[in-house]
PDB file of N, CA and C in Angstrom:
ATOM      1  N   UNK A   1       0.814  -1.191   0.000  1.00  0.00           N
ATOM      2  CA  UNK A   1       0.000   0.000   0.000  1.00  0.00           C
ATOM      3  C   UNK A   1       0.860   1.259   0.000  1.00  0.00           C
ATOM      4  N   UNK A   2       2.089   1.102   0.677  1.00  0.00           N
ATOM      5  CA  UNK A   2       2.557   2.519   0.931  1.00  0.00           C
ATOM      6  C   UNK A   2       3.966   2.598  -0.508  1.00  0.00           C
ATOM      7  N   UNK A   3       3.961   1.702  -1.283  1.00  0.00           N
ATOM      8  CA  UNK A   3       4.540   1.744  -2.591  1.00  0.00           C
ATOM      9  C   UNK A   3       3.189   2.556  -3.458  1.00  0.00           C
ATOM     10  N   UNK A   4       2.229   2.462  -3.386  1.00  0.00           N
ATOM     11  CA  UNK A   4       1.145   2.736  -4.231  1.00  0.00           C
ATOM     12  C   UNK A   4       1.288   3.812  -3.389  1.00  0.00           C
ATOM     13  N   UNK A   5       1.341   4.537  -2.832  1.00  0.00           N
ATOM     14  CA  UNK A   5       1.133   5.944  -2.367  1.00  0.00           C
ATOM     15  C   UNK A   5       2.464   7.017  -3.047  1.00  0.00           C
ATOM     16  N   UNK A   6       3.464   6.037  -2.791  1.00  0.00           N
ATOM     17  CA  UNK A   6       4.810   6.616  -3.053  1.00  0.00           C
ATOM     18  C   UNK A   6       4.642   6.903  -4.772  1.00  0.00           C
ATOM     19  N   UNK A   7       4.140   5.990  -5.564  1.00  0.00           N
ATOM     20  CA  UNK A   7       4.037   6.215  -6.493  1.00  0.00           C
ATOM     21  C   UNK A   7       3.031   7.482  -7.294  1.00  0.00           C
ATOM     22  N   UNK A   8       1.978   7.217  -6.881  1.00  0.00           N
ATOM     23  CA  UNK A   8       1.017   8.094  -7.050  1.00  0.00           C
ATOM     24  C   UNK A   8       1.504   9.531  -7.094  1.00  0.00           C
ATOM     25  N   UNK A   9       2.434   9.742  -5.208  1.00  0.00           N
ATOM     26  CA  UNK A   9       2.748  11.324  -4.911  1.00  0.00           C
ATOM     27  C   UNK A   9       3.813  11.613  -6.420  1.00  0.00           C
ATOM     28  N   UNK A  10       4.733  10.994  -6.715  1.00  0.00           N
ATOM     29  CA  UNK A  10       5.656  10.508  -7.747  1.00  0.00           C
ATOM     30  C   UNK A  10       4.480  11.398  -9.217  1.00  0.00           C
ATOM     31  N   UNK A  11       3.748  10.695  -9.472  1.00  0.00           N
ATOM     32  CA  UNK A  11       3.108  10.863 -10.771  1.00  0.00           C
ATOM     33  C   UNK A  11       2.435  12.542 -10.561  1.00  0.00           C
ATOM     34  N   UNK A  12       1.334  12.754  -9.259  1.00  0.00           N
ATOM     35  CA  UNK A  12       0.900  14.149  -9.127  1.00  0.00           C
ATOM     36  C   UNK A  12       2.574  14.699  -9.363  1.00  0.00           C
ATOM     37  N   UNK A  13       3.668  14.849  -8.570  1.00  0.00           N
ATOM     38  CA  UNK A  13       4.550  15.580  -8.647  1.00  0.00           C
ATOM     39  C   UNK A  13       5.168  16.059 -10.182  1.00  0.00           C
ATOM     40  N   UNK A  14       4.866  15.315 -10.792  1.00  0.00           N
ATOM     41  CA  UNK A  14       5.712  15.350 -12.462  1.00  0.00           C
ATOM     42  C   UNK A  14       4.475  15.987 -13.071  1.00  0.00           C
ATOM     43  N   UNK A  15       3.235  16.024 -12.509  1.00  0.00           N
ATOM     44  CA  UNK A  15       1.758  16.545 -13.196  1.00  0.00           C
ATOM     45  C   UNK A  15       1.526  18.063 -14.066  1.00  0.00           C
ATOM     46  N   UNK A  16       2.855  18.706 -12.845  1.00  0.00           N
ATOM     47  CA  UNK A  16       2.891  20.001 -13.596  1.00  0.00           C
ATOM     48  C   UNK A  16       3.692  20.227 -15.106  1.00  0.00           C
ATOM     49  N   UNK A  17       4.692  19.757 -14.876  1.00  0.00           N
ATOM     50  CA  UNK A  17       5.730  19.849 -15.619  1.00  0.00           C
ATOM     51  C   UNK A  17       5.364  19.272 -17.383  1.00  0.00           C
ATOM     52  N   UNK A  18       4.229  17.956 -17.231  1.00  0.00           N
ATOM     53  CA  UNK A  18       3.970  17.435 -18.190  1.00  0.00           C
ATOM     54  C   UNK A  18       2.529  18.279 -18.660  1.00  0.00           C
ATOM     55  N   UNK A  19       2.001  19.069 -18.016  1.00  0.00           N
ATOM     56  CA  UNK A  19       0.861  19.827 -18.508  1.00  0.00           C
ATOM     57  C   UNK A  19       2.114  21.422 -19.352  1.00  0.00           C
ATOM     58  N   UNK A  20       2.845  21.718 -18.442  1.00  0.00           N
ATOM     59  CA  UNK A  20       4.048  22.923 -19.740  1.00  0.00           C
ATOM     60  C   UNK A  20       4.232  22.237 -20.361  1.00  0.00           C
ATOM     61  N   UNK A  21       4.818  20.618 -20.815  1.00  0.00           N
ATOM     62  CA  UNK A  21       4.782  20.271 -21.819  1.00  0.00           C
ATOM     63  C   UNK A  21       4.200  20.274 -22.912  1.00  0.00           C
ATOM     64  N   UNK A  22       2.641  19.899 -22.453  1.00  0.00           N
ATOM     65  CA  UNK A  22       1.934  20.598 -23.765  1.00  0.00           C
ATOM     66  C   UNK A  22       1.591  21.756 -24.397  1.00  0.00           C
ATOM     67  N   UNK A  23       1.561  22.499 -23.335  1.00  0.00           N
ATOM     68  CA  UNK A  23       1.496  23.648 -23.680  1.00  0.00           C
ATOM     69  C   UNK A  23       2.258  24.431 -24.262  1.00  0.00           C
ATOM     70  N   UNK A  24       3.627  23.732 -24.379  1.00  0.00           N
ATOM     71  CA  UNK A  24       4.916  24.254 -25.294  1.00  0.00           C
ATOM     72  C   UNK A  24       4.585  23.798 -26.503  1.00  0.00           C
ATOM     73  N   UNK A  25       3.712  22.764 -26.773  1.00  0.00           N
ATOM     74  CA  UNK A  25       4.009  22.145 -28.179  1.00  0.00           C
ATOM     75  C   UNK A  25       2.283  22.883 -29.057  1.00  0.00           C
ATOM     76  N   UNK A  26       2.347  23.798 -29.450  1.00  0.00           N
ATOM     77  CA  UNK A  26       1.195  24.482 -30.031  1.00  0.00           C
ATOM     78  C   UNK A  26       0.665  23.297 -31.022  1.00  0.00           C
ATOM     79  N   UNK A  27      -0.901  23.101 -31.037  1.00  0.00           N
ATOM     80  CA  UNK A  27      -1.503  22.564 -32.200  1.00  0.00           C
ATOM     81  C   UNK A  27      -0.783  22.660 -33.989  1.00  0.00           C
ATOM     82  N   UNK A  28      -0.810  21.953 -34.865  1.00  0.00           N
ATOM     83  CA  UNK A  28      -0.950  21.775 -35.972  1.00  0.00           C
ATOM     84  C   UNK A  28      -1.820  22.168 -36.802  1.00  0.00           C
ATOM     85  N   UNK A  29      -2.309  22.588 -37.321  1.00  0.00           N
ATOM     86  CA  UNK A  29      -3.734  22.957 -37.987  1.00  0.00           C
ATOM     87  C   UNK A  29      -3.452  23.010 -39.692  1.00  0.00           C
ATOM     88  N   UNK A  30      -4.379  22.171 -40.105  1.00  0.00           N
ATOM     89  CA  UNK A  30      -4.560  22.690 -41.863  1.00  0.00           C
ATOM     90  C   UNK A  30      -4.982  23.744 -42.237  1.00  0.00           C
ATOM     91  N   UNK A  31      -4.476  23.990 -43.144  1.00  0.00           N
ATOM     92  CA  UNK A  31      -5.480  25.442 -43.811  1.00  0.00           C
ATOM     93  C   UNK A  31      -5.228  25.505 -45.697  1.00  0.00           C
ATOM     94  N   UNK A  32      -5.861  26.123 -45.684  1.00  0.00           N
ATOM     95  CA  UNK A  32      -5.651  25.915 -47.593  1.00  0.00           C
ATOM     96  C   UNK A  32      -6.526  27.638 -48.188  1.00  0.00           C
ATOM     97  N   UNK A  33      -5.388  27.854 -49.224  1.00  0.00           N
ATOM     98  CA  UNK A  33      -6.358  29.317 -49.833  1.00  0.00           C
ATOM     99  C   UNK A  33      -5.663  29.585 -50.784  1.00  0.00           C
ATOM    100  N   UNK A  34      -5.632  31.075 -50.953  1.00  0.00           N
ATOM    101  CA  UNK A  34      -5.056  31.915 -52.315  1.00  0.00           C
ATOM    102  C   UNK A  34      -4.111  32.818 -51.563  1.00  0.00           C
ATOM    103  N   UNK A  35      -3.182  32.715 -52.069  1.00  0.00           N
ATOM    104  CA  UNK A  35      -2.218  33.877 -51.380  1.00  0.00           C
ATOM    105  C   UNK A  35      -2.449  34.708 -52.240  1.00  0.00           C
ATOM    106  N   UNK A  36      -2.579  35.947 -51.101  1.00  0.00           N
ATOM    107  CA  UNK A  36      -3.178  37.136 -51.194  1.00  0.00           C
ATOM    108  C   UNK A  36      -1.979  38.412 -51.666  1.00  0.00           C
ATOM    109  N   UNK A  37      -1.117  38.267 -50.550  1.00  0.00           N
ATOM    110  CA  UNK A  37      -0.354  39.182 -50.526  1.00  0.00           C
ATOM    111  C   UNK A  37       1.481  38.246 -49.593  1.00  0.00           C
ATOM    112  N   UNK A  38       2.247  38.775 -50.160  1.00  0.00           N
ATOM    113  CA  UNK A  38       3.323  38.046 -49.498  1.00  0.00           C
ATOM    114  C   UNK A  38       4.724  39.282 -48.913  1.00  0.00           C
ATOM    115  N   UNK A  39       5.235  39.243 -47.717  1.00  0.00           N
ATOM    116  CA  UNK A  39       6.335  39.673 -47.685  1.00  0.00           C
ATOM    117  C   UNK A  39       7.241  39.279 -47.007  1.00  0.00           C
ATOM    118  N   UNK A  40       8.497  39.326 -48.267  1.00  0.00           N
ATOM    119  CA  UNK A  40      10.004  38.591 -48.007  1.00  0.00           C
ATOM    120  C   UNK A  40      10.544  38.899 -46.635  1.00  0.00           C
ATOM    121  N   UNK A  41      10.776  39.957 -46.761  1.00  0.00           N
ATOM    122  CA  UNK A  41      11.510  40.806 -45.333  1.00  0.00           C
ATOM    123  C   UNK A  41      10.988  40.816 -44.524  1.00  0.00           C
ATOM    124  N   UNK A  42       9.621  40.613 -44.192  1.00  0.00           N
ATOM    125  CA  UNK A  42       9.002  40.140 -42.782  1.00  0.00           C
ATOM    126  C   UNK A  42       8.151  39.160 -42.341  1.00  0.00           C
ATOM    127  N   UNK A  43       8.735  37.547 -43.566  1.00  0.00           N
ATOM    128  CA  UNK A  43       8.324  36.458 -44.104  1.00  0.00           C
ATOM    129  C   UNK A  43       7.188  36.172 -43.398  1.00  0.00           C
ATOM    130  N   UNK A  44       6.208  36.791 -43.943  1.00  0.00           N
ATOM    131  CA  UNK A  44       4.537  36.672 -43.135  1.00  0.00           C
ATOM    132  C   UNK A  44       3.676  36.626 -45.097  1.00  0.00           C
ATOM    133  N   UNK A  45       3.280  36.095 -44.354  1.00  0.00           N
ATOM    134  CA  UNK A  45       1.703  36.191 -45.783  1.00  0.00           C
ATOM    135  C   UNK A  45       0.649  35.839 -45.561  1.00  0.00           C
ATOM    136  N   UNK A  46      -0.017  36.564 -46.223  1.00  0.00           N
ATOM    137  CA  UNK A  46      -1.486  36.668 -46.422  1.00  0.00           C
ATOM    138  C   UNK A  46      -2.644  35.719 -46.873  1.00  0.00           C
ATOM    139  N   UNK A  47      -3.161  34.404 -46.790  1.00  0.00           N
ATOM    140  CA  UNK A  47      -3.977  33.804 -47.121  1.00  0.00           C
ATOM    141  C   UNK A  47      -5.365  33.639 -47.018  1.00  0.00           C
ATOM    142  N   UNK A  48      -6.187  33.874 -48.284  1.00  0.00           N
ATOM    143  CA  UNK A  48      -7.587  34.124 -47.934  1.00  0.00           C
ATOM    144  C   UNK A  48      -8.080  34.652 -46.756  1.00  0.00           C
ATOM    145  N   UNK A  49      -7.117  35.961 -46.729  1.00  0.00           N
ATOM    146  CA  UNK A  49      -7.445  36.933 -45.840  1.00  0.00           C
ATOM    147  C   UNK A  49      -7.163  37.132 -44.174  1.00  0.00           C
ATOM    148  N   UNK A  50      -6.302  36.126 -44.402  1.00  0.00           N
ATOM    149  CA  UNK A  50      -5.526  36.064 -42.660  1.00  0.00           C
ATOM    150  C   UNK A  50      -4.127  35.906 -43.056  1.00  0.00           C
ATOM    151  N   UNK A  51      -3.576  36.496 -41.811  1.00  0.00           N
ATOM    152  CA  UNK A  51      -2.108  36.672 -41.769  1.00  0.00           C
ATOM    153  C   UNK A  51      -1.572  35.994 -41.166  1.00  0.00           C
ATOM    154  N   UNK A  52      -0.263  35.174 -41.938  1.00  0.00           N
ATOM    155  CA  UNK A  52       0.751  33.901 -41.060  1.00  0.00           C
ATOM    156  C   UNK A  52       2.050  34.412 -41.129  1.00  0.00           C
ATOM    157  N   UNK A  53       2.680  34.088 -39.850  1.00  0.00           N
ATOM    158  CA  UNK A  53       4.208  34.178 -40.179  1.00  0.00           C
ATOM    159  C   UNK A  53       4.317  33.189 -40.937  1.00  0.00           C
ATOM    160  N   UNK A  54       5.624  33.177 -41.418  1.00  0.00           N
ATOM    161  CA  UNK A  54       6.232  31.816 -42.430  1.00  0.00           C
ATOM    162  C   UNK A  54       7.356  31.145 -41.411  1.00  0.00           C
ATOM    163  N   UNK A  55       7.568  30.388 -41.034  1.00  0.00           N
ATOM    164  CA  UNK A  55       9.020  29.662 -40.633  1.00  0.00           C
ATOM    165  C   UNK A  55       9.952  30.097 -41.005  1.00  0.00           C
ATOM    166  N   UNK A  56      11.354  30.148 -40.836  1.00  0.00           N
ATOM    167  CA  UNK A  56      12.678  30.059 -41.628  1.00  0.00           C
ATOM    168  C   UNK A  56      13.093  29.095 -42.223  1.00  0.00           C
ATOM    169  N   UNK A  57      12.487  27.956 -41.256  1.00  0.00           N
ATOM    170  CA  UNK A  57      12.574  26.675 -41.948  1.00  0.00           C
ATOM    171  C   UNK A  57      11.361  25.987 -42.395  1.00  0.00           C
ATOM    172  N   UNK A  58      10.572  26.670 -43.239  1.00  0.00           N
ATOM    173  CA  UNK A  58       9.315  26.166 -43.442  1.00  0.00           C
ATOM    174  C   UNK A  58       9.616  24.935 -45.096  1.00  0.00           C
ATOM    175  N   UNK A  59       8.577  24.288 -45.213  1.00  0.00           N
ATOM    176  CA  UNK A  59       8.862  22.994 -45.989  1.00  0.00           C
ATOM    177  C   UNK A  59       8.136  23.845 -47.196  1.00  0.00           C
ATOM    178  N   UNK A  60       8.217  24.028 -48.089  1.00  0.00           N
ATOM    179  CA  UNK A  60       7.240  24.689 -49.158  1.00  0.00           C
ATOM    180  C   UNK A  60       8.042  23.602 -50.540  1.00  0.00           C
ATOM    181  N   UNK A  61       6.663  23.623 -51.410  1.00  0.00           N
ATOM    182  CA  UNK A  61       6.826  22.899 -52.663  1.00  0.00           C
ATOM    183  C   UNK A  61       6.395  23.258 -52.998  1.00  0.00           C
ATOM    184  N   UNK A  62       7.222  23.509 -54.764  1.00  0.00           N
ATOM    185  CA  UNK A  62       6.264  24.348 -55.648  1.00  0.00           C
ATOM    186  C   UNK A  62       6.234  23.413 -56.710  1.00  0.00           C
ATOM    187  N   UNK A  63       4.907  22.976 -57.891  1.00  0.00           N
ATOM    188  CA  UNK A  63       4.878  22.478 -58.898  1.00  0.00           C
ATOM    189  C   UNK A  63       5.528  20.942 -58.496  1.00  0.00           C
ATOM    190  N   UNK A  64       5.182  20.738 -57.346  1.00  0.00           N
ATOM    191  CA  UNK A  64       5.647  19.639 -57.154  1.00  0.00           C
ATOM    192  C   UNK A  64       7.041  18.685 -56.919  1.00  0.00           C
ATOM    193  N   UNK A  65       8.239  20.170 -56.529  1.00  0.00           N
ATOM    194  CA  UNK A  65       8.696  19.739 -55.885  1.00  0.00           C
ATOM    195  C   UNK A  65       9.658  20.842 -54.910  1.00  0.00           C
ATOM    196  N   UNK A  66      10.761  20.687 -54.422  1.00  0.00           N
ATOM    197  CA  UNK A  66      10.728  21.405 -53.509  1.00  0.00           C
ATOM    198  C   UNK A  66      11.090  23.272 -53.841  1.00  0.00           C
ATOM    199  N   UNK A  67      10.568  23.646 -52.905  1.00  0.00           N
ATOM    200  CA  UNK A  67      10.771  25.338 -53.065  1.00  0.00           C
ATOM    201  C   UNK A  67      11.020  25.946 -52.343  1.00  0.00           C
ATOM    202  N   UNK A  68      10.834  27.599 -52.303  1.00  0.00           N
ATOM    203  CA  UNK A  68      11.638  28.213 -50.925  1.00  0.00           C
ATOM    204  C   UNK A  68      10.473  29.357 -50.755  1.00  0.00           C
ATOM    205  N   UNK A  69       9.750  29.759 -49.626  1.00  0.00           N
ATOM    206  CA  UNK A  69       9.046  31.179 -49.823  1.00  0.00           C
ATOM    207  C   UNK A  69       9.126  32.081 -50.237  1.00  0.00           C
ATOM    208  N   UNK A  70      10.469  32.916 -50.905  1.00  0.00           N
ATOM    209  CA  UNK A  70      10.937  33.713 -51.527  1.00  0.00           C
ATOM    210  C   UNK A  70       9.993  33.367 -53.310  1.00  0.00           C
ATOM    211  N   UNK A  71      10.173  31.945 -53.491  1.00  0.00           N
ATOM    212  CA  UNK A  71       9.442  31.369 -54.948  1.00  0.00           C
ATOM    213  C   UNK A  71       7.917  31.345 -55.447  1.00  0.00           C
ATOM    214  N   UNK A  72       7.446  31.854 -54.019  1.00  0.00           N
ATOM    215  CA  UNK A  72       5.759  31.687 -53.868  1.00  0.00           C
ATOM    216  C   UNK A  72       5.205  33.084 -54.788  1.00  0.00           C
ATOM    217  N   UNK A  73       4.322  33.350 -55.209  1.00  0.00           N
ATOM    218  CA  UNK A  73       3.852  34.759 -56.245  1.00  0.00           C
ATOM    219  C   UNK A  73       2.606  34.652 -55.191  1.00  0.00           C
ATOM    220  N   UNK A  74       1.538  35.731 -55.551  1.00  0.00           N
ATOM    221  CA  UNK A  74       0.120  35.934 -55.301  1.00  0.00           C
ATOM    222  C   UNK A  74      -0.903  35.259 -56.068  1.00  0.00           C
ATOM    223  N   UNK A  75      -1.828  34.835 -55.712  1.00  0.00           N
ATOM    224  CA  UNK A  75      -2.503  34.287 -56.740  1.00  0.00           C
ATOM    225  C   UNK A  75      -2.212  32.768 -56.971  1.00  0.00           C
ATOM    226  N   UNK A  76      -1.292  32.119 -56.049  1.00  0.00           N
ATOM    227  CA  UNK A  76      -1.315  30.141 -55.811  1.00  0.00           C
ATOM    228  C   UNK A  76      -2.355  30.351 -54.978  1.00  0.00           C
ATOM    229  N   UNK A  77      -2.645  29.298 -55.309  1.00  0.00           N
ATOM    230  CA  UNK A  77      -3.520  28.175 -54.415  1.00  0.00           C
ATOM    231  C   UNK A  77      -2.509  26.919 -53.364  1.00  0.00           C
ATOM    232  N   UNK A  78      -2.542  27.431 -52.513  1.00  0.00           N
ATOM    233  CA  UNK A  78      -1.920  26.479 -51.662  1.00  0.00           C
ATOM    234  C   UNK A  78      -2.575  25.440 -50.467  1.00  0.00           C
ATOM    235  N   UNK A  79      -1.979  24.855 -49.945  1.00  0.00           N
ATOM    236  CA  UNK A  79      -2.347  23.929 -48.709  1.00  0.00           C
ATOM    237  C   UNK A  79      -0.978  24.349 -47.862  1.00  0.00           C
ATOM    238  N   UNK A  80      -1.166  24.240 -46.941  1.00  0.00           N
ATOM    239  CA  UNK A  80      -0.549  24.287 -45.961  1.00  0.00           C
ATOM    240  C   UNK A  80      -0.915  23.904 -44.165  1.00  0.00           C
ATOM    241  N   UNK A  81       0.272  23.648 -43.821  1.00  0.00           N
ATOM    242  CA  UNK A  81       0.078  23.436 -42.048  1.00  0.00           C
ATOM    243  C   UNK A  81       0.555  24.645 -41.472  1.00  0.00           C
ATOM    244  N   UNK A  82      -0.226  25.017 -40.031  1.00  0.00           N
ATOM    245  CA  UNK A  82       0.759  25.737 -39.211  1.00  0.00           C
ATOM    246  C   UNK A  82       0.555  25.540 -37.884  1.00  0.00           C
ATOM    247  N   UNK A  83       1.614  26.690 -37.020  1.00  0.00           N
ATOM    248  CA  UNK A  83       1.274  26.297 -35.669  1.00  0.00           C
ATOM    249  C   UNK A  83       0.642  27.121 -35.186  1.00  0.00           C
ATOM    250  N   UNK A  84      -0.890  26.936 -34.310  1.00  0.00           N
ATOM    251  CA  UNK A  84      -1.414  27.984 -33.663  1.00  0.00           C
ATOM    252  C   UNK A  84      -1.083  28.353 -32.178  1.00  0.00           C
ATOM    253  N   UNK A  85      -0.397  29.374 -32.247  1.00  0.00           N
ATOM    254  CA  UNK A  85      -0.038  29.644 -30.641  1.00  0.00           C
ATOM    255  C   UNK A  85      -0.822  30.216 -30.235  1.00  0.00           C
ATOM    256  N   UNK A  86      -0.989  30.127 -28.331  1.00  0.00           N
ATOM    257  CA  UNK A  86      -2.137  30.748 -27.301  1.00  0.00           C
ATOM    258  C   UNK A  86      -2.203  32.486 -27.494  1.00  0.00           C
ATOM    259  N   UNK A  87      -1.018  32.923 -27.333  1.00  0.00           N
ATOM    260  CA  UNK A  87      -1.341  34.532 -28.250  1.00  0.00           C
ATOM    261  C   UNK A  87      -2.058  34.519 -29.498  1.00  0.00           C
ATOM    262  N   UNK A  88      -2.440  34.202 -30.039  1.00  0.00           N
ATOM    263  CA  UNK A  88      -3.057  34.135 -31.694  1.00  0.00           C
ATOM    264  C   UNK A  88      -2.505  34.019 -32.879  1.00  0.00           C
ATOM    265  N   UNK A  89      -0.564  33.687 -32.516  1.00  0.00           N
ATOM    266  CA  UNK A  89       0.043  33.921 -33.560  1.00  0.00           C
ATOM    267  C   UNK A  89      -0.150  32.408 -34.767  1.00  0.00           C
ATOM    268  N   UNK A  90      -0.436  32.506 -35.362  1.00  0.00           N
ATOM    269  CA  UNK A  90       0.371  31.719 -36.642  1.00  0.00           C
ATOM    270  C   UNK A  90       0.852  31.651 -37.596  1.00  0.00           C
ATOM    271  N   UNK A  91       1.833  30.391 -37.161  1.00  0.00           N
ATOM    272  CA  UNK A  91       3.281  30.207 -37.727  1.00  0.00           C
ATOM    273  C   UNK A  91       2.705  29.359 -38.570  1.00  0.00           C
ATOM    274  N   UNK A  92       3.216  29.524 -40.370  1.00  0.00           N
ATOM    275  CA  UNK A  92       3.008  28.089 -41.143  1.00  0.00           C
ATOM    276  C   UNK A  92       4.211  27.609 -41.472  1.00  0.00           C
ATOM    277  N   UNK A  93       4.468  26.196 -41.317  1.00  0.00           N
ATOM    278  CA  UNK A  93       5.318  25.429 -41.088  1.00  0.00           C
ATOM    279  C   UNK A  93       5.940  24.476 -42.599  1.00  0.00           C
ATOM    280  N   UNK A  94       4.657  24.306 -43.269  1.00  0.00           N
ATOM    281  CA  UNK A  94       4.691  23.617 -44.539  1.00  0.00           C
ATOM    282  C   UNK A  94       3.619  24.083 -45.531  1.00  0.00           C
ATOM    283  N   UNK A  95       3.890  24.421 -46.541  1.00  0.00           N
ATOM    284  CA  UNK A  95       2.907  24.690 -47.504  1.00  0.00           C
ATOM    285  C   UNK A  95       3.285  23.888 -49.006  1.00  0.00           C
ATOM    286  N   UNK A  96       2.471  24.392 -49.694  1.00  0.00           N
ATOM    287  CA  UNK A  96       2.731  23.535 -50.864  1.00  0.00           C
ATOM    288  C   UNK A  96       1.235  24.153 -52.320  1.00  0.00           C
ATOM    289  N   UNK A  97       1.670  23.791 -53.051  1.00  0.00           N
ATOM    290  CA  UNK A  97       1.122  24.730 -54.089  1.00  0.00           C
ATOM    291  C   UNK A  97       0.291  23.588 -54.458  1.00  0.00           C
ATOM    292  N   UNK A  98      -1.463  23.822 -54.910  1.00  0.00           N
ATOM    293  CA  UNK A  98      -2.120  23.023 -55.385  1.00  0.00           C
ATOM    294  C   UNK A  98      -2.945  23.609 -56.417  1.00  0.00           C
ATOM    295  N   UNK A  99      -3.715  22.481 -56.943  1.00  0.00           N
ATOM    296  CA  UNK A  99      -4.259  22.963 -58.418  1.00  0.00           C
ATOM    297  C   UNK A  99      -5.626  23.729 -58.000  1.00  0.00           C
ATOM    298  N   UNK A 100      -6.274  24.819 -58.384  1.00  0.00           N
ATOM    299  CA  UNK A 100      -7.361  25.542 -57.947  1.00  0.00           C
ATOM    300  C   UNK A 100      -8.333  23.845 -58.351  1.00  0.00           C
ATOM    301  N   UNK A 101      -8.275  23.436 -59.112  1.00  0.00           N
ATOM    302  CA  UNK A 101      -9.457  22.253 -59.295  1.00  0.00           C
ATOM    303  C   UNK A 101      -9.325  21.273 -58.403  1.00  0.00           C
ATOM    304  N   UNK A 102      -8.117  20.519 -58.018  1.00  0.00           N
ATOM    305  CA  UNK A 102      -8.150  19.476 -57.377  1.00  0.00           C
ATOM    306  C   UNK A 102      -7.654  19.560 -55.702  1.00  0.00           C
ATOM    307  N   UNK A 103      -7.342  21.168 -55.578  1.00  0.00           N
ATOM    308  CA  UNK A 103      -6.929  21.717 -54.644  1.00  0.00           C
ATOM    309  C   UNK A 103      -7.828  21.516 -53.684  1.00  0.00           C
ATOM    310  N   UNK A 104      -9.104  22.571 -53.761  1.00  0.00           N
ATOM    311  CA  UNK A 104     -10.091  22.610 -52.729  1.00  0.00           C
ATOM    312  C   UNK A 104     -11.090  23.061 -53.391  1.00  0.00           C
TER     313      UNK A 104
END
């Protein structure tokens, strides 16, 4: 019995630490649109009307294969992931260029 107690206090004690854990690791989220507007120098853009930072190291493909955000124009149709942080920021992480028909 007093191993099962020891353990327990053990698990509450680590309880906090593994709840900052998640909370460090922001959601994933899909999103997909038209880039609207893009800028290099403060690698944020515009998609169907909301604003994302871009990564530094974000994964982007263009035409199917790999690309760089600097390569993106206005007017793709993309898919992409990002991260939504508890301030409201989002970061997109991976994008990728799709066909307006088979896109969405």
């Amino acid at each position: 019995m007093l191993k099962r107690i020891r353990i327990a206090a053990v698990v509450v004690a680590m309880l906090p630490g593994a709840l900052l854990a998640v909370e460090g690791n922001p959601p994933q989220v899909p999103g997909e649109g038209v880039i609207q507007a893009l800028d290099f120098a403060g690698n944020t853009a515009v998609i169907g009307g909301v604003g994302y930072d871009v990564s530094l190291s974000a994964k982007v493909e263009i035409g199917g294969t790999f690309g760089a955000f600097t390569m993106l124009t206005n007017g793709l149709a993309v898919q992409f992931t990002y991260l939504q942080y508890d301030d409201g920021r989002r970061e997109i992480i991976e994008l990728r260029e799709v066909s307006r028909v088979t896109g969405f």
